[in-house]
N, C-alpha and C. Protein backbone atom coordinates (compact mmCIF):
# COMPACT_ATOMS: atom_id res chain seq x y z
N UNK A 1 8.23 -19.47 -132.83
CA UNK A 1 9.55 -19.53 -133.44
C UNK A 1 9.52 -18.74 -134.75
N UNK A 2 10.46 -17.83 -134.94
CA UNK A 2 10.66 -16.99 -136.14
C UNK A 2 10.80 -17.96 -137.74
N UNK A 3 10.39 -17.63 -138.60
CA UNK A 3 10.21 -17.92 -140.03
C UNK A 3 11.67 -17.34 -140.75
N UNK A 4 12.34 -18.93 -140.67
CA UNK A 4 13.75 -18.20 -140.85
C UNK A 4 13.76 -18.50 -142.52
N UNK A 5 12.76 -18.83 -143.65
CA UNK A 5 13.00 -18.82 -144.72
C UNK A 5 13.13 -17.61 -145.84
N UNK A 6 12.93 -17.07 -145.70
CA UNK A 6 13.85 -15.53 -146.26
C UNK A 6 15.44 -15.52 -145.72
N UNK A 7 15.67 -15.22 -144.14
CA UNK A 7 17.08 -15.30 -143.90
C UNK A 7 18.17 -16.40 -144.57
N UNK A 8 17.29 -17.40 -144.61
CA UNK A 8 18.38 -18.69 -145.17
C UNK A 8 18.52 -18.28 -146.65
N UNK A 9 17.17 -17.54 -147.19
CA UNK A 9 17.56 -17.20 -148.50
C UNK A 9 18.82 -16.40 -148.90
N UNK A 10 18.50 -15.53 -147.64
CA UNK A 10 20.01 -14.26 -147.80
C UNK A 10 20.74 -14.48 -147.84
N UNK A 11 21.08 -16.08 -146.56
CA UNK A 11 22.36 -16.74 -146.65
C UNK A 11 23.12 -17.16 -147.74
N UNK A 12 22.03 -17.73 -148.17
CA UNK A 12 22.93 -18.51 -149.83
C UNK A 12 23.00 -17.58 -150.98
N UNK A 13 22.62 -16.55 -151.14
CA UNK A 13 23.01 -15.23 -151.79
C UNK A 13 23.98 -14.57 -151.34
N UNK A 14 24.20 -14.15 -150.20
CA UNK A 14 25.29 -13.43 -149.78
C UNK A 14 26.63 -14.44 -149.62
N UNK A 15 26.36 -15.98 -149.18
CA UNK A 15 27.78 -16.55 -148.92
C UNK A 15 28.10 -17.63 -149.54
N UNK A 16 29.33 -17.90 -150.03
CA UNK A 16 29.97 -19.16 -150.86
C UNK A 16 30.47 -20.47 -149.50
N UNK A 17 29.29 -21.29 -149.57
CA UNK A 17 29.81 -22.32 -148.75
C UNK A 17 30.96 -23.27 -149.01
N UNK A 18 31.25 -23.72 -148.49
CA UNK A 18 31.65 -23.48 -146.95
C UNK A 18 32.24 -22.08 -146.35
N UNK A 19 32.26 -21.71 -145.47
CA UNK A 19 32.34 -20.04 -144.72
C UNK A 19 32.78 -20.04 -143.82
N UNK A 20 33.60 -19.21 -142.92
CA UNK A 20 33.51 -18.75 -141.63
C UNK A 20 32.36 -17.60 -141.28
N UNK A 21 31.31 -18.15 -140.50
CA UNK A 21 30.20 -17.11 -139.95
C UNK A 21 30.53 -16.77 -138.75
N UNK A 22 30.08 -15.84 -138.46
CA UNK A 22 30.00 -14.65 -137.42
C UNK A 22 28.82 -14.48 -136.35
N UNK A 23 28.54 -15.72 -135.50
CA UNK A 23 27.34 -15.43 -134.57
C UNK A 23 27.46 -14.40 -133.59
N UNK A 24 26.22 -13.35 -133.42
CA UNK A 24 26.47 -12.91 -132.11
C UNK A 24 25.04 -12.81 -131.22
N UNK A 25 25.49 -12.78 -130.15
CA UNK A 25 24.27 -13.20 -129.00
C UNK A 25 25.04 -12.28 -128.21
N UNK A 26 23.12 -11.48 -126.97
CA UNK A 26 24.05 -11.09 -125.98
C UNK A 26 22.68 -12.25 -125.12
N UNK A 27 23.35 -12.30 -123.92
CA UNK A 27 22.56 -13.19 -123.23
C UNK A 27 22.81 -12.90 -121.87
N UNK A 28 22.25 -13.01 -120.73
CA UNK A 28 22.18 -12.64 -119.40
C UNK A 28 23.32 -13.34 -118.79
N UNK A 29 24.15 -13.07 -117.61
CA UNK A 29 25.54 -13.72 -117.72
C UNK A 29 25.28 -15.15 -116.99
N UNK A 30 24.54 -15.52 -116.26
CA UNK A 30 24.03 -17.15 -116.06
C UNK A 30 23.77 -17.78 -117.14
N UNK A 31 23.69 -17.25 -118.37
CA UNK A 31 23.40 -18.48 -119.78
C UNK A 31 24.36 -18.61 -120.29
N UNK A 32 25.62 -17.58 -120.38
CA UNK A 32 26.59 -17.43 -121.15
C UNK A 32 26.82 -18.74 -121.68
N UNK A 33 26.92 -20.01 -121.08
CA UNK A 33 27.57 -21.24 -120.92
C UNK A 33 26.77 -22.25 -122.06
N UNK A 34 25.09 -21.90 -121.71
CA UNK A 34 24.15 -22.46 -122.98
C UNK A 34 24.30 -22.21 -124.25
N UNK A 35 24.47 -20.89 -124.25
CA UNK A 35 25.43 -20.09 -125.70
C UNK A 35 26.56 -20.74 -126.34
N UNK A 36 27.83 -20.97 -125.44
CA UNK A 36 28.79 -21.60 -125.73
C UNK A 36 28.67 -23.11 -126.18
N UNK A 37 27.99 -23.47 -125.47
CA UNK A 37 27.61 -25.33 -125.90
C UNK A 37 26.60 -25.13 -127.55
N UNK A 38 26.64 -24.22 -127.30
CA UNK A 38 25.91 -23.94 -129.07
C UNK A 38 26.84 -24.32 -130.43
N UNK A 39 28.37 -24.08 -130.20
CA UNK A 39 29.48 -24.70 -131.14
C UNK A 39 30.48 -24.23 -130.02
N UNK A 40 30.69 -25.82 -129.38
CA UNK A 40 31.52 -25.38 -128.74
C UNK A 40 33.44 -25.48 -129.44
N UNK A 41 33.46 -25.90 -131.10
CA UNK A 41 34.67 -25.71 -131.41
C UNK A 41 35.17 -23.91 -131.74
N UNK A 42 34.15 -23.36 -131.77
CA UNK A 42 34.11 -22.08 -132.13
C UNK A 42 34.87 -21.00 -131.45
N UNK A 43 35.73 -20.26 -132.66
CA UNK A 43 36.31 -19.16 -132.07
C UNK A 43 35.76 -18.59 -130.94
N UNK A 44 35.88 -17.88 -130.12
CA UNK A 44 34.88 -17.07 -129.08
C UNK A 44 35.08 -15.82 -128.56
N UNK A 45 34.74 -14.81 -128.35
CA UNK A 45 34.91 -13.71 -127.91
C UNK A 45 34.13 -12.68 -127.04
N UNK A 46 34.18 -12.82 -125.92
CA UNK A 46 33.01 -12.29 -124.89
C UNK A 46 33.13 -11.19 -124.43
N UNK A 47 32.02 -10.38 -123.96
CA UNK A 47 32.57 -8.97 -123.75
C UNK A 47 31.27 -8.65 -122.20
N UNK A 48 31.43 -8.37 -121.26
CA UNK A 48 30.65 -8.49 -120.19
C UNK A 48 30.25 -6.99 -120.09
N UNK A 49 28.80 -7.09 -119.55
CA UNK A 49 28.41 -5.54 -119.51
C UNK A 49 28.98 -4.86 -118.24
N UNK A 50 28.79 -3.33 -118.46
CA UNK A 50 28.96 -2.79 -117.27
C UNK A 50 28.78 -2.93 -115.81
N UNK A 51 27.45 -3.17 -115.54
CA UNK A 51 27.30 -3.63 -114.66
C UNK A 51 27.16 -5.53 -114.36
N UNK A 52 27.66 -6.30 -114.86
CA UNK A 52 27.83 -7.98 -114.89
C UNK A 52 26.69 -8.70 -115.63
N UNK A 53 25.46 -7.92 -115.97
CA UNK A 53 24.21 -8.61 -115.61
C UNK A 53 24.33 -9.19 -117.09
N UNK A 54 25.16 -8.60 -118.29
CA UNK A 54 24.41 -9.54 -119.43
C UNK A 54 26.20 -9.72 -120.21
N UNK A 55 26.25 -10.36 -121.02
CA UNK A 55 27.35 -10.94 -121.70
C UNK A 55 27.22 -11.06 -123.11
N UNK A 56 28.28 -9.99 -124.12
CA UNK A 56 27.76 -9.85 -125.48
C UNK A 56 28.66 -11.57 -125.64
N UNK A 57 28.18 -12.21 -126.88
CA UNK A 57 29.42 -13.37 -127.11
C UNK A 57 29.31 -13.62 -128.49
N UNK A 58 30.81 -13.72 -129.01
CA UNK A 58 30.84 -14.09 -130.33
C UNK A 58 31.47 -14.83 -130.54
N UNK A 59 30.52 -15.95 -131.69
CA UNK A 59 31.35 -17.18 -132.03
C UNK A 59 31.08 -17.15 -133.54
N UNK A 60 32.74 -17.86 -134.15
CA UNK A 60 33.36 -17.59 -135.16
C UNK A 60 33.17 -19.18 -135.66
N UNK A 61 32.63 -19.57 -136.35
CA UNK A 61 33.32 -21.01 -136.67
C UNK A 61 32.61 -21.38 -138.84
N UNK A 62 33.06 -22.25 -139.12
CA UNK A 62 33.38 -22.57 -140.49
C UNK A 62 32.33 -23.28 -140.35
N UNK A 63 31.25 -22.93 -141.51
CA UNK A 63 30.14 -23.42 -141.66
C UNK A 63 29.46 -24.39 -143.33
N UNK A 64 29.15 -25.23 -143.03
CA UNK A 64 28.89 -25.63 -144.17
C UNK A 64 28.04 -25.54 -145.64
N UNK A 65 26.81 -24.88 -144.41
CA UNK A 65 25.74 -24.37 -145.41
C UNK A 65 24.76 -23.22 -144.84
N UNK A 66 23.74 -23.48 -145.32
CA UNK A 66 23.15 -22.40 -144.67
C UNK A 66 22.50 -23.02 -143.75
N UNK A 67 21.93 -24.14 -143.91
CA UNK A 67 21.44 -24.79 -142.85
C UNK A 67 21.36 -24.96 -141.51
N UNK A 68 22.88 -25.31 -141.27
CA UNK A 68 23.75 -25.18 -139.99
C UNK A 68 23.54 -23.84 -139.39
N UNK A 69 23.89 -22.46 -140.29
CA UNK A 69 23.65 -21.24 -139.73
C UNK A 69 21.90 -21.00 -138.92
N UNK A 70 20.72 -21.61 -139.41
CA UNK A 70 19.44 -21.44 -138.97
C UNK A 70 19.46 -22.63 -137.69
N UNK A 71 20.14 -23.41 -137.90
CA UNK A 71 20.05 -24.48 -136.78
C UNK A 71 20.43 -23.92 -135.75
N UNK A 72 21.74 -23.54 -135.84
CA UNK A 72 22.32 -22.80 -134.88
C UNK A 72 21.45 -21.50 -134.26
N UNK A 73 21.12 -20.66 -135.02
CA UNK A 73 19.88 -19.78 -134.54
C UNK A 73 18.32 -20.47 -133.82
N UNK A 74 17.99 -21.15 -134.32
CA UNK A 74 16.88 -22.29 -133.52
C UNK A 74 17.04 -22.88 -132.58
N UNK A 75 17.87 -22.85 -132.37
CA UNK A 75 18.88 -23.90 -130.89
C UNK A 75 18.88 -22.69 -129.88
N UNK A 76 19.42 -21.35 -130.29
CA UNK A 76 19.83 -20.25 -129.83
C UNK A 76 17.97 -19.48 -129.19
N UNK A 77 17.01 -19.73 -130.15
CA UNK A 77 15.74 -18.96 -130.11
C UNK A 77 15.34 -19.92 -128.40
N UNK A 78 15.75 -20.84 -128.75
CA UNK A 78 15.09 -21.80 -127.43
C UNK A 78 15.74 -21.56 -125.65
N UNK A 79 16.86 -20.73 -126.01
CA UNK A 79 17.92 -20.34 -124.53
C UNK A 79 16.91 -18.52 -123.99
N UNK A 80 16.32 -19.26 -122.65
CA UNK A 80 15.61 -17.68 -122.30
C UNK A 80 16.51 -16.91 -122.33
N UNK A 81 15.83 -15.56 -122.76
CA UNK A 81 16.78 -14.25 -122.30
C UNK A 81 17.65 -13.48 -123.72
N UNK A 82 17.49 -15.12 -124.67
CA UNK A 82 19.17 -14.74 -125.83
C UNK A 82 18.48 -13.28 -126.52
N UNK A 83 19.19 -12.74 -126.54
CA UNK A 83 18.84 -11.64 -127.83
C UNK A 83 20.45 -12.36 -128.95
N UNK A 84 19.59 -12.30 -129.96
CA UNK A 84 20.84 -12.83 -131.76
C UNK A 84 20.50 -11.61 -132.14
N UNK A 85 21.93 -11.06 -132.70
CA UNK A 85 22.27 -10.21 -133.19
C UNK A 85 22.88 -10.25 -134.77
């Protein structure tokens, strides 16, 4: 599992919590759904590849801290296949 303590640092430098963040994942199109149960109140926006096989997806939602943002990425590191973007 990646050493997300630098990134969380960036987080709280770059953003005034509470936020709307910007996840994006592309993921193979059979996971799409594991992705989504990731916040499922979250804006969403999916974009399917050319040929079906993978699914870019972006979810939008209001975050509290930075915390939440690495959770959400750790949850995400554990779904085979995810590439986070």
């Amino acid at each position: 599992m990646p050493n997300y303590k630098s990134f969380k640092a960036t987080l709280e430098e770059d953003y005034n919590f509470p936020t709307r963040y910007i996840f994006k994942f592309i993921v193979k199109t059979g996971s799409k759904e594991k992705i989504l149960e990731l916040l499922p109140d979250a804006k969403k926006s999916e974009r399917v590849s050319k040929n079906g096989n993978y699914v870019s997806v972006t979810l939008s939602q209001i975050m509290k801290n930075s915390e939440e943002i690495v959770y959400i990425y750790e949850k995400a590191y554990k779904i085979k296949g995810v590439i986070s973007l």
